[in-house]
PDB file of N, CA and C in Angstrom:
ATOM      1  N   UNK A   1      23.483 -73.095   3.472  1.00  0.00           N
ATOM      2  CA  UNK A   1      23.110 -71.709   3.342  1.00  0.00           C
ATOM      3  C   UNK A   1      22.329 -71.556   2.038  1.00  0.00           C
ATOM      4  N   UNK A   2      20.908 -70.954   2.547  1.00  0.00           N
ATOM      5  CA  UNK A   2      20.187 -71.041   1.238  1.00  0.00           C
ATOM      6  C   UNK A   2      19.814 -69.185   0.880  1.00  0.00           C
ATOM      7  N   UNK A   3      19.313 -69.076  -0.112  1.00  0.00           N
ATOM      8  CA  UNK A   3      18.880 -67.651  -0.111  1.00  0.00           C
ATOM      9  C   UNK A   3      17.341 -67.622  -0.328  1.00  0.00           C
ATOM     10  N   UNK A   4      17.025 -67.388   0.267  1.00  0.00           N
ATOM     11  CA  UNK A   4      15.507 -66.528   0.620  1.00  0.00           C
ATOM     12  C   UNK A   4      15.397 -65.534   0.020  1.00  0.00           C
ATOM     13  N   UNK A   5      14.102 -65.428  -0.671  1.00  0.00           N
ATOM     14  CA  UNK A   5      14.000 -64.455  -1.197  1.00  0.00           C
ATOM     15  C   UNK A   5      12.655 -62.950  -0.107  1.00  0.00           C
ATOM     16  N   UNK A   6      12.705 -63.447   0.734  1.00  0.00           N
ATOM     17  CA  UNK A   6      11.712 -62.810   1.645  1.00  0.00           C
ATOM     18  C   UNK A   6      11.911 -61.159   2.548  1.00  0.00           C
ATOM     19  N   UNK A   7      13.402 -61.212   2.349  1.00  0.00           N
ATOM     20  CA  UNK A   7      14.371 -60.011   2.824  1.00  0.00           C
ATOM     21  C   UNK A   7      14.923 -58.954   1.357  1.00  0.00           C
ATOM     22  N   UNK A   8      14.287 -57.868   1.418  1.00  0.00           N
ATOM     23  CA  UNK A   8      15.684 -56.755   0.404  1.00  0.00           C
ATOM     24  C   UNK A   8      17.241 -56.773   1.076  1.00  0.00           C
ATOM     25  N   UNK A   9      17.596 -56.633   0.265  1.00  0.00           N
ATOM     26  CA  UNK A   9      19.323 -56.205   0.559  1.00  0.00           C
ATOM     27  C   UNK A   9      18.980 -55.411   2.022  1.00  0.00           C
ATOM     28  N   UNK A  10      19.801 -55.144   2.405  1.00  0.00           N
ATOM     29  CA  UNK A  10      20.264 -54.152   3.711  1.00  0.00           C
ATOM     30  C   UNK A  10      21.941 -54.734   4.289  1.00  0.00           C
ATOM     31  N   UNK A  11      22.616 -53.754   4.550  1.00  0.00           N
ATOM     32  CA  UNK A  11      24.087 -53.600   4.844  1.00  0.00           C
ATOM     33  C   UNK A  11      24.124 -54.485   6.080  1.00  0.00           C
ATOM     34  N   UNK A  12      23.343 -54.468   7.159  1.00  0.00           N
ATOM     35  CA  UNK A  12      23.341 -55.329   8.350  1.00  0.00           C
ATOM     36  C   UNK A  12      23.753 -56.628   8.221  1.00  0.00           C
ATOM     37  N   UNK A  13      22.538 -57.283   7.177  1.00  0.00           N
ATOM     38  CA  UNK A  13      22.571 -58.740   6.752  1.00  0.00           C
ATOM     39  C   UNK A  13      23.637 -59.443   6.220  1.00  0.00           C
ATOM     40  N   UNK A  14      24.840 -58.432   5.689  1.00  0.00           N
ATOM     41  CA  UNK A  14      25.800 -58.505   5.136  1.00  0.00           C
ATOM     42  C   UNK A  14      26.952 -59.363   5.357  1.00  0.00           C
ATOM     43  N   UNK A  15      27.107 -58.886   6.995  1.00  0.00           N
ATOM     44  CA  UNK A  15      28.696 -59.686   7.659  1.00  0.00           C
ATOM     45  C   UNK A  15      27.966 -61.005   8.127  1.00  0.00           C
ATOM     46  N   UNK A  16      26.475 -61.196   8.730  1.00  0.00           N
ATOM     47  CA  UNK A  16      26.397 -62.948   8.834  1.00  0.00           C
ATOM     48  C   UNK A  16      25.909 -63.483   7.805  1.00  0.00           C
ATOM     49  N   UNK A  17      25.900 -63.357   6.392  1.00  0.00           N
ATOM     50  CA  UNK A  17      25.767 -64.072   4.958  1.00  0.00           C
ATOM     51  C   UNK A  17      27.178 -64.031   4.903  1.00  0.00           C
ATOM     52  N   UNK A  18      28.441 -63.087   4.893  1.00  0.00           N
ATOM     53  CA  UNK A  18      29.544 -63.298   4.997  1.00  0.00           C
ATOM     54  C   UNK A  18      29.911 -64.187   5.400  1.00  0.00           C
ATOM     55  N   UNK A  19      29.791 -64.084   7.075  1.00  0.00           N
ATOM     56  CA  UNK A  19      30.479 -65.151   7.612  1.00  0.00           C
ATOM     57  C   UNK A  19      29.706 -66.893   7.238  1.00  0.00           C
ATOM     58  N   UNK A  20      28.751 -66.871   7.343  1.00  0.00           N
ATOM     59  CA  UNK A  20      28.313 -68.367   6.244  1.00  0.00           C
ATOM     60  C   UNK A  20      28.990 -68.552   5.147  1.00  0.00           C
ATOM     61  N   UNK A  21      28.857 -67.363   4.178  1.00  0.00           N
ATOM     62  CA  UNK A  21      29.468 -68.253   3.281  1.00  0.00           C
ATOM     63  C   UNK A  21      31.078 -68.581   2.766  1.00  0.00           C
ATOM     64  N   UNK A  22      31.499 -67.861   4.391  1.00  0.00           N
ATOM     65  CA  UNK A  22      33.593 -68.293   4.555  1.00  0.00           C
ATOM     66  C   UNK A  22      33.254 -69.335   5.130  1.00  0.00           C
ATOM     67  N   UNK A  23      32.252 -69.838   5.902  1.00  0.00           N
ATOM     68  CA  UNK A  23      32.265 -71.275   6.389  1.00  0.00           C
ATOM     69  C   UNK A  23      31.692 -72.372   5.100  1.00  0.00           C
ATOM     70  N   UNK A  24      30.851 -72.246   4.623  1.00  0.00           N
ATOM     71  CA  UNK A  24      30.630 -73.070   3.483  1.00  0.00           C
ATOM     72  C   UNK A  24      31.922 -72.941   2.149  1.00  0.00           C
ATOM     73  N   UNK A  25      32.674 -72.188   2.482  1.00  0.00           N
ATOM     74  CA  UNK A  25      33.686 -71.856   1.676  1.00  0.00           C
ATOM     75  C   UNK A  25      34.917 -73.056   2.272  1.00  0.00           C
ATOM     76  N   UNK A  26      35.346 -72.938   3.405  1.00  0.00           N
ATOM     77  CA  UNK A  26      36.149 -73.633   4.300  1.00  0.00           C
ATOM     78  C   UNK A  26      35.714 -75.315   4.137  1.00  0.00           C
ATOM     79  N   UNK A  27      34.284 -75.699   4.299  1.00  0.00           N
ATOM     80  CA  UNK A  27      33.830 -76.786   4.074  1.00  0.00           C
ATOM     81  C   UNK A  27      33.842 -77.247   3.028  1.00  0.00           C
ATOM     82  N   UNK A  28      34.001 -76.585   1.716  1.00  0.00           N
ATOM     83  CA  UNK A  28      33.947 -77.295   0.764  1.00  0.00           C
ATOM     84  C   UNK A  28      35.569 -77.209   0.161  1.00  0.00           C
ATOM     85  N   UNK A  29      36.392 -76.880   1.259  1.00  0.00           N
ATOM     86  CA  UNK A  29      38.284 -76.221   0.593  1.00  0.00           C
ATOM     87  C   UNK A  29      37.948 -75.419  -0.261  1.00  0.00           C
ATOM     88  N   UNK A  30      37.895 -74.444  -0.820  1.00  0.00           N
ATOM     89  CA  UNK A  30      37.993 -73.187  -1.743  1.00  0.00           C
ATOM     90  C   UNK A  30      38.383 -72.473  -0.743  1.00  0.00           C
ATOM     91  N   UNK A  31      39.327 -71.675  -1.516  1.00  0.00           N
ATOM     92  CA  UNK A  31      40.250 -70.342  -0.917  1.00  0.00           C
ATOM     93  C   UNK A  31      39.725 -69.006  -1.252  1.00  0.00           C
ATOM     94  N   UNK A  32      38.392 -69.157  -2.338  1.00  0.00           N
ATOM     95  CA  UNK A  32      38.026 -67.484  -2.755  1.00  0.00           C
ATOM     96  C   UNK A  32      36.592 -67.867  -3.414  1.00  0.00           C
ATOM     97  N   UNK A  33      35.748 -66.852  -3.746  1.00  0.00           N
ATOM     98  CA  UNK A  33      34.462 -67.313  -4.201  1.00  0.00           C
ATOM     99  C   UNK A  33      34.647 -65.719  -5.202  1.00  0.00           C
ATOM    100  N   UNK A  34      33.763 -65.936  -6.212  1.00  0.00           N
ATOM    101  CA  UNK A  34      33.034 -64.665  -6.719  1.00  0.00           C
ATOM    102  C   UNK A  34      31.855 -64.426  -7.100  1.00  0.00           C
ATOM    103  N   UNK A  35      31.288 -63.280  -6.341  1.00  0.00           N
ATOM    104  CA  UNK A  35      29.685 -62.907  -5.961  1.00  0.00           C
ATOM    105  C   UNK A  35      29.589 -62.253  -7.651  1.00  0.00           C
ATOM    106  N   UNK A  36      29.096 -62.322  -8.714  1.00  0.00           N
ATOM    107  CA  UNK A  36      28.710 -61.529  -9.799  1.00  0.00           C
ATOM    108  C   UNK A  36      27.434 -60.605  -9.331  1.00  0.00           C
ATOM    109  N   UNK A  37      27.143 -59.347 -10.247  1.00  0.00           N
ATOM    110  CA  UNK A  37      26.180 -58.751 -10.327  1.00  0.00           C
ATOM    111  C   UNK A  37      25.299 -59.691 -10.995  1.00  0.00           C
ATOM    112  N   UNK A  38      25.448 -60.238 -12.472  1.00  0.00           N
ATOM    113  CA  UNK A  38      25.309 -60.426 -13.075  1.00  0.00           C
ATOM    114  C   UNK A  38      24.068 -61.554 -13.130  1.00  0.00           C
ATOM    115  N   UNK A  39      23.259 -62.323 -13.967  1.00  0.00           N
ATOM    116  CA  UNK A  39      22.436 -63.394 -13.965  1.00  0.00           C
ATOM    117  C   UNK A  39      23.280 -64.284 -14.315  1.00  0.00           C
ATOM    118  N   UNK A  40      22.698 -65.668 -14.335  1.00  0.00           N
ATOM    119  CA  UNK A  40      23.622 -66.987 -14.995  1.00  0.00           C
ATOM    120  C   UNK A  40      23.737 -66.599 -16.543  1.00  0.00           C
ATOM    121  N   UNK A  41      22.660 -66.040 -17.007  1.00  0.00           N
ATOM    122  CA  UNK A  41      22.841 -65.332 -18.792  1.00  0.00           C
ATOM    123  C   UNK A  41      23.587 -64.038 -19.398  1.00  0.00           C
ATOM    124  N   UNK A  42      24.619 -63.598 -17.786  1.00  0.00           N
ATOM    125  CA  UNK A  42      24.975 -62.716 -17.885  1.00  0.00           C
ATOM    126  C   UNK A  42      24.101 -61.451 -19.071  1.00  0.00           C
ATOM    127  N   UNK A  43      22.961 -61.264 -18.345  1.00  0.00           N
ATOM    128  CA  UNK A  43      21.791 -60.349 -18.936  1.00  0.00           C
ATOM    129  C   UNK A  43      22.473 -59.045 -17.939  1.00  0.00           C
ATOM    130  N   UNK A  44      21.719 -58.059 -18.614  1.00  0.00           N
ATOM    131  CA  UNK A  44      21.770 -56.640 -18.047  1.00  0.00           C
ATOM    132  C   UNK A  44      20.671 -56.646 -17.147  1.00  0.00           C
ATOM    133  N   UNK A  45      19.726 -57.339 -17.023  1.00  0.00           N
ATOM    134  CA  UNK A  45      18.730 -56.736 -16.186  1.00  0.00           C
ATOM    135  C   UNK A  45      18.504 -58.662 -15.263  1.00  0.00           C
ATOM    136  N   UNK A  46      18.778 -58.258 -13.927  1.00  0.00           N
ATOM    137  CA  UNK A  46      18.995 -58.991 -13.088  1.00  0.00           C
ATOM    138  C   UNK A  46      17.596 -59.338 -11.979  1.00  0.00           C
ATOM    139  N   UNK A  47      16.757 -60.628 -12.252  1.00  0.00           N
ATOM    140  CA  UNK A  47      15.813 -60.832 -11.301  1.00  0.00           C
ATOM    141  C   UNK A  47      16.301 -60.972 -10.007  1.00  0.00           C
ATOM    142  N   UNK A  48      15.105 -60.437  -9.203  1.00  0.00           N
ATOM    143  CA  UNK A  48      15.106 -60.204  -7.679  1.00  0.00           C
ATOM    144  C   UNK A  48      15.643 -61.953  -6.833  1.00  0.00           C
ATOM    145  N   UNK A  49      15.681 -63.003  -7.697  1.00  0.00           N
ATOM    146  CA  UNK A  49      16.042 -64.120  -7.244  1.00  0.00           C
ATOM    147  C   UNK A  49      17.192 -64.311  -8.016  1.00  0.00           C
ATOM    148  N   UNK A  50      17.733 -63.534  -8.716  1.00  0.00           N
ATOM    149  CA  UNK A  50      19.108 -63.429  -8.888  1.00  0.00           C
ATOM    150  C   UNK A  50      20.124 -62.826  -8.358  1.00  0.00           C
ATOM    151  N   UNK A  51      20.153 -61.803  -7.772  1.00  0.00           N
ATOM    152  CA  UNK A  51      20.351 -60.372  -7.251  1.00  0.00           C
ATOM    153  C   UNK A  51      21.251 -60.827  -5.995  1.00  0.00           C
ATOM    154  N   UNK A  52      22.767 -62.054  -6.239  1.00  0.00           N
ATOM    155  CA  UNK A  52      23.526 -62.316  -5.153  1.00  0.00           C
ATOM    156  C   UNK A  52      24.088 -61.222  -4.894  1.00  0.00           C
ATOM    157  N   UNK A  53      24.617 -60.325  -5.530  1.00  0.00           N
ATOM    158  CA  UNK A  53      25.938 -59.220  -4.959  1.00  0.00           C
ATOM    159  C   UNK A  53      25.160 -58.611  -3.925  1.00  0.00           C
ATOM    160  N   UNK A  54      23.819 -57.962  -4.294  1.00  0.00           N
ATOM    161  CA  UNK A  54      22.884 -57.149  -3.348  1.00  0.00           C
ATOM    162  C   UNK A  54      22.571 -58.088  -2.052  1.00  0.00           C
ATOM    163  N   UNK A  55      22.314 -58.817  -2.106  1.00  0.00           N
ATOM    164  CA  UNK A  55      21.946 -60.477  -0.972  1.00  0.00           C
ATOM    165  C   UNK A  55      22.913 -60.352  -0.192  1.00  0.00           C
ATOM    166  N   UNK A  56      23.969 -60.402  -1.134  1.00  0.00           N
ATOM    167  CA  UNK A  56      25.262 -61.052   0.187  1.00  0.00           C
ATOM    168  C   UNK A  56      26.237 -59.359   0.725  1.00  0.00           C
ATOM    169  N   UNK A  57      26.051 -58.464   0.189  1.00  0.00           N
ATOM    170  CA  UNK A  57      26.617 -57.216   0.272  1.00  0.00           C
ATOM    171  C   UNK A  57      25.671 -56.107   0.772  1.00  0.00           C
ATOM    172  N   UNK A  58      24.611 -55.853   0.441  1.00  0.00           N
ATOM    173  CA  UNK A  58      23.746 -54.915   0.458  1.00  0.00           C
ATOM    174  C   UNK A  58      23.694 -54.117  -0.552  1.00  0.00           C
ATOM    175  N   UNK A  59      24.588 -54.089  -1.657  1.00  0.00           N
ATOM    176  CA  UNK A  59      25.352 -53.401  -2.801  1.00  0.00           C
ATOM    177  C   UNK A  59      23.692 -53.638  -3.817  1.00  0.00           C
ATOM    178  N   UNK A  60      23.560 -52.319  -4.056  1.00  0.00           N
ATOM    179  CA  UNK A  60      22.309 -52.394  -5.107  1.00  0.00           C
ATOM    180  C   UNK A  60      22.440 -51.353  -5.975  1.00  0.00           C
ATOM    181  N   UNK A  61      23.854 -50.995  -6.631  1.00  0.00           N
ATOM    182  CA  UNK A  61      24.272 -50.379  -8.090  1.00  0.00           C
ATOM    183  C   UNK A  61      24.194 -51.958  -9.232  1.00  0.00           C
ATOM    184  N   UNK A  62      24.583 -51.038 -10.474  1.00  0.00           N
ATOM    185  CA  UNK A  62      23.651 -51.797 -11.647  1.00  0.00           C
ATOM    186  C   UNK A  62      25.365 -52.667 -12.225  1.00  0.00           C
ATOM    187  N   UNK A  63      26.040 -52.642 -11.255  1.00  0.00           N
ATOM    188  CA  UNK A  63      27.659 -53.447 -12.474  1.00  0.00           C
ATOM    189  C   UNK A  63      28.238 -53.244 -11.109  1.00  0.00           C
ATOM    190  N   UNK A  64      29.064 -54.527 -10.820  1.00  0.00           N
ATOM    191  CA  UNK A  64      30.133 -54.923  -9.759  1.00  0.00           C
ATOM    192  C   UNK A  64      30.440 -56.447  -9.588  1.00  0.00           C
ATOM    193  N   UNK A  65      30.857 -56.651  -8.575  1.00  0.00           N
ATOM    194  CA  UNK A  65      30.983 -58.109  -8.243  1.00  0.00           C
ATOM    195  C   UNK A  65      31.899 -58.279  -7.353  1.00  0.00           C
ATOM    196  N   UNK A  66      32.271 -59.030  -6.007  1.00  0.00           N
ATOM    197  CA  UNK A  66      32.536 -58.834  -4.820  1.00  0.00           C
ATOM    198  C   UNK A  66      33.547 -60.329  -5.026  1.00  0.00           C
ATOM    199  N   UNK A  67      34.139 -60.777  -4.182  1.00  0.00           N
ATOM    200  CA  UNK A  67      35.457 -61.589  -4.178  1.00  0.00           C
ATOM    201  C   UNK A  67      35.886 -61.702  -2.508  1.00  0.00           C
ATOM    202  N   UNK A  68      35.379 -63.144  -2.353  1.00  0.00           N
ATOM    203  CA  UNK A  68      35.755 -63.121  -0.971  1.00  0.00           C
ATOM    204  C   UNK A  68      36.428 -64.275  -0.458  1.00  0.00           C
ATOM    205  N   UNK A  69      37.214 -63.962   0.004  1.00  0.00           N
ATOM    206  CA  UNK A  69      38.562 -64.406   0.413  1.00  0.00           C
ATOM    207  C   UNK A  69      38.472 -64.959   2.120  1.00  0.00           C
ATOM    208  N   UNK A  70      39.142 -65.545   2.429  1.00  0.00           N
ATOM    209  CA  UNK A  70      39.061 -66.235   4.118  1.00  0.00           C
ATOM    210  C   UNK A  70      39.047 -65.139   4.831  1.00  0.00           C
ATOM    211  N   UNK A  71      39.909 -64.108   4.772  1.00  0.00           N
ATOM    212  CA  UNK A  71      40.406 -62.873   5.602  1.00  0.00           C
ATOM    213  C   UNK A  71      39.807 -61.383   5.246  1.00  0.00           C
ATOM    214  N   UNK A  72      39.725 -61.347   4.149  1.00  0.00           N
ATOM    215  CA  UNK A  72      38.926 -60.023   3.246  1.00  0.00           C
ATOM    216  C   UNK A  72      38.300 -60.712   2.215  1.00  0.00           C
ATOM    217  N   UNK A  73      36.945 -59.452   2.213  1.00  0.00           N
ATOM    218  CA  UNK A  73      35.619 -59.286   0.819  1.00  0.00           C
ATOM    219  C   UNK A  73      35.976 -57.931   0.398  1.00  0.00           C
ATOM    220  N   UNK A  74      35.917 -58.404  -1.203  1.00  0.00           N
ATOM    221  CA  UNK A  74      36.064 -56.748  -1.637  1.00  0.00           C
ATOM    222  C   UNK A  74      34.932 -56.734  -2.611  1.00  0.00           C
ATOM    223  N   UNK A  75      34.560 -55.174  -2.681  1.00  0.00           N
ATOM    224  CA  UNK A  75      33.173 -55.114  -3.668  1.00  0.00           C
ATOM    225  C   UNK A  75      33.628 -54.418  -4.504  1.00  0.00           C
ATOM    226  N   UNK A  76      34.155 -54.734  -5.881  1.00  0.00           N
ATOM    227  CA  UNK A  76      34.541 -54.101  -7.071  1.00  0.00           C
ATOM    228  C   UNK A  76      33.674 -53.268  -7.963  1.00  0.00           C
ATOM    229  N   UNK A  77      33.761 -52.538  -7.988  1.00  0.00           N
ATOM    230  CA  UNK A  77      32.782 -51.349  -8.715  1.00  0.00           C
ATOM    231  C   UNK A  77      33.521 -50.159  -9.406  1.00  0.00           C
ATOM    232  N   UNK A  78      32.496 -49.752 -10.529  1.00  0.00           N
ATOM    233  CA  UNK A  78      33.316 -48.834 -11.247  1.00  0.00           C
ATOM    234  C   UNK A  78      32.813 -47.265 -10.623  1.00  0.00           C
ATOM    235  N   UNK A  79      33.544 -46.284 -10.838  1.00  0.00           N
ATOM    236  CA  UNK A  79      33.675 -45.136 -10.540  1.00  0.00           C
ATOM    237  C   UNK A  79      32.029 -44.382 -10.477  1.00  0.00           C
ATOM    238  N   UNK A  80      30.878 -44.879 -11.106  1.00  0.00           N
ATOM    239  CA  UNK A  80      29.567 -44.279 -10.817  1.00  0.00           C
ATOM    240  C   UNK A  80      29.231 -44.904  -9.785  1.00  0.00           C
ATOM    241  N   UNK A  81      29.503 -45.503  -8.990  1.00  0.00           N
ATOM    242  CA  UNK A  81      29.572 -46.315  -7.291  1.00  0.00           C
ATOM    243  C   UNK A  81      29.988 -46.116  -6.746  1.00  0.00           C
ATOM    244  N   UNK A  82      31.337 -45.157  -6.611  1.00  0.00           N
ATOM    245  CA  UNK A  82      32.125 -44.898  -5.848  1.00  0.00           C
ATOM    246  C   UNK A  82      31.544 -44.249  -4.098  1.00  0.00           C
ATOM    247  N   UNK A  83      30.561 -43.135  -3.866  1.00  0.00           N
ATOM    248  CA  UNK A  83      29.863 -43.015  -2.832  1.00  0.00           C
ATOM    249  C   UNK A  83      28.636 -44.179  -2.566  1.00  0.00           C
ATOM    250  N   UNK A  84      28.186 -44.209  -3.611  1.00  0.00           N
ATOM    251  CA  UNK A  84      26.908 -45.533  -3.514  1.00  0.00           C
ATOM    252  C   UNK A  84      27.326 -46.532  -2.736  1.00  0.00           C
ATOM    253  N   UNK A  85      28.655 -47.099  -2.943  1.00  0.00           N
ATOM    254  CA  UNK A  85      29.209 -48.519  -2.757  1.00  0.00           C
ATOM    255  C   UNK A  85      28.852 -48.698  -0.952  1.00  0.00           C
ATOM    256  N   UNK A  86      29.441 -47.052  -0.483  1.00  0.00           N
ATOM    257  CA  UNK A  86      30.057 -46.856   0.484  1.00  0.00           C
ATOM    258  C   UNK A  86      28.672 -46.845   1.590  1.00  0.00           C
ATOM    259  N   UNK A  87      28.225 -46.706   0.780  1.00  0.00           N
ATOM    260  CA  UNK A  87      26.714 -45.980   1.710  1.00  0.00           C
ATOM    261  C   UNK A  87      26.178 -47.461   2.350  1.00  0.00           C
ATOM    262  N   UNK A  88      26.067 -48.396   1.370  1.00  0.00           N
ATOM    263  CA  UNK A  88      25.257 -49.738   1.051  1.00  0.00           C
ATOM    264  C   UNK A  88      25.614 -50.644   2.001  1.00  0.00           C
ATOM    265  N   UNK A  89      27.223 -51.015   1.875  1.00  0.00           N
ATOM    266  CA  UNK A  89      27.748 -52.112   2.464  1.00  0.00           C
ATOM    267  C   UNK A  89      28.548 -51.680   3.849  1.00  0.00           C
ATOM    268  N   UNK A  90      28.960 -53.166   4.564  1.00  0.00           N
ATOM    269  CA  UNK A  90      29.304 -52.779   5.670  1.00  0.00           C
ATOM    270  C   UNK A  90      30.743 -52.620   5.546  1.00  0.00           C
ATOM    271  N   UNK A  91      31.386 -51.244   5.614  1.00  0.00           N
ATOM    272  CA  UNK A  91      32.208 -51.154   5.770  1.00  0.00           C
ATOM    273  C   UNK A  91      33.811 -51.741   6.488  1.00  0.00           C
ATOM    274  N   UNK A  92      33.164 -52.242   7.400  1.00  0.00           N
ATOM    275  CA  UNK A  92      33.631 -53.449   8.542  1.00  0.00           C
ATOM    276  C   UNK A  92      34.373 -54.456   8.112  1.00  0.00           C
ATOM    277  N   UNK A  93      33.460 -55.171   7.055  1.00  0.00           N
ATOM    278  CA  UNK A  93      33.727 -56.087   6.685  1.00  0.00           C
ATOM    279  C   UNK A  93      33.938 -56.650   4.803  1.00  0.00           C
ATOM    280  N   UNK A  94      33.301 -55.501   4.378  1.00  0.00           N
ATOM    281  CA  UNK A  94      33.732 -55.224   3.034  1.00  0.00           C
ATOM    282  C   UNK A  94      34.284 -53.976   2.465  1.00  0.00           C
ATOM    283  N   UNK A  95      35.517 -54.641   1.841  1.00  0.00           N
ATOM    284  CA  UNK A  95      36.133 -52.836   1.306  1.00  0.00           C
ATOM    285  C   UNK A  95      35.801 -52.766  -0.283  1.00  0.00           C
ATOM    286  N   UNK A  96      35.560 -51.427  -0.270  1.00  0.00           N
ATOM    287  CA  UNK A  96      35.051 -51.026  -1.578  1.00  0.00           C
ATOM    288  C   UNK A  96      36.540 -51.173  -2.511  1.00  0.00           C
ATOM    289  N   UNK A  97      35.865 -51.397  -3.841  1.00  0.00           N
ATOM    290  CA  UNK A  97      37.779 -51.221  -4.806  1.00  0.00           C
ATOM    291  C   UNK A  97      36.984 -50.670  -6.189  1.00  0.00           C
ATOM    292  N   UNK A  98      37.981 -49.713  -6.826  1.00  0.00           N
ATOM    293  CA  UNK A  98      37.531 -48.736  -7.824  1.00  0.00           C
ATOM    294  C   UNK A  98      37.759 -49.709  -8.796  1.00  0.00           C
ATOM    295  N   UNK A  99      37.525 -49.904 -10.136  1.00  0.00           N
ATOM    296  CA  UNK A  99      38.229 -50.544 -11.432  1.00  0.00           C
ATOM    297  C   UNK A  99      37.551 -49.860 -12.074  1.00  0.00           C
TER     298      UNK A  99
END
């Protein structure tokens, strides 16, 4: 599973990047992964070929980071996300969590 940069975020794309990457998760034994907002320089301002949380979530607020587990993904976000979160991702398959 590679990322392309040829697609914006969108909520659709969400649950089959999900489900890839619980199978590349399973294949390699890990029990949990974590999606950062963040760059590898943990910078504030995040290139468009950095931009996993939005990639794998649809999530395109500016601070979060998602945690996904065999059975549940959760998209952690603080309280200025709270409707945003909701709008973005697929509900289905990712639950929003306040911190």
């Amino acid at each position: 599973m590679f990322q392309d940069f040829s697609v914006q975020s969108r909520p659709e794309l969400g649950p089959p990047r999900l489900a890839a990457l619980r199978e590349a998760m399973s294949t390699a034994g890990l029990d949990g992964f974590i999606i950062p907002r963040a760059d590898a320089h943990q910078g504030e301002y995040v290139a468009p070929c950095d931009a996993r949380l939005g990639w794998l979530t649809g999530f395109t607020g500016s601070a979060g980071f998602c945690i996904a587990l065999p059975e549940i993904a959760g998209v952690f976000v603080d309280g200025r996300y709270r409707v945003q979160v909701r709008a973005e991702v697929s509900l289905d398959h990712f639950t929003p969590v306040n911190w």
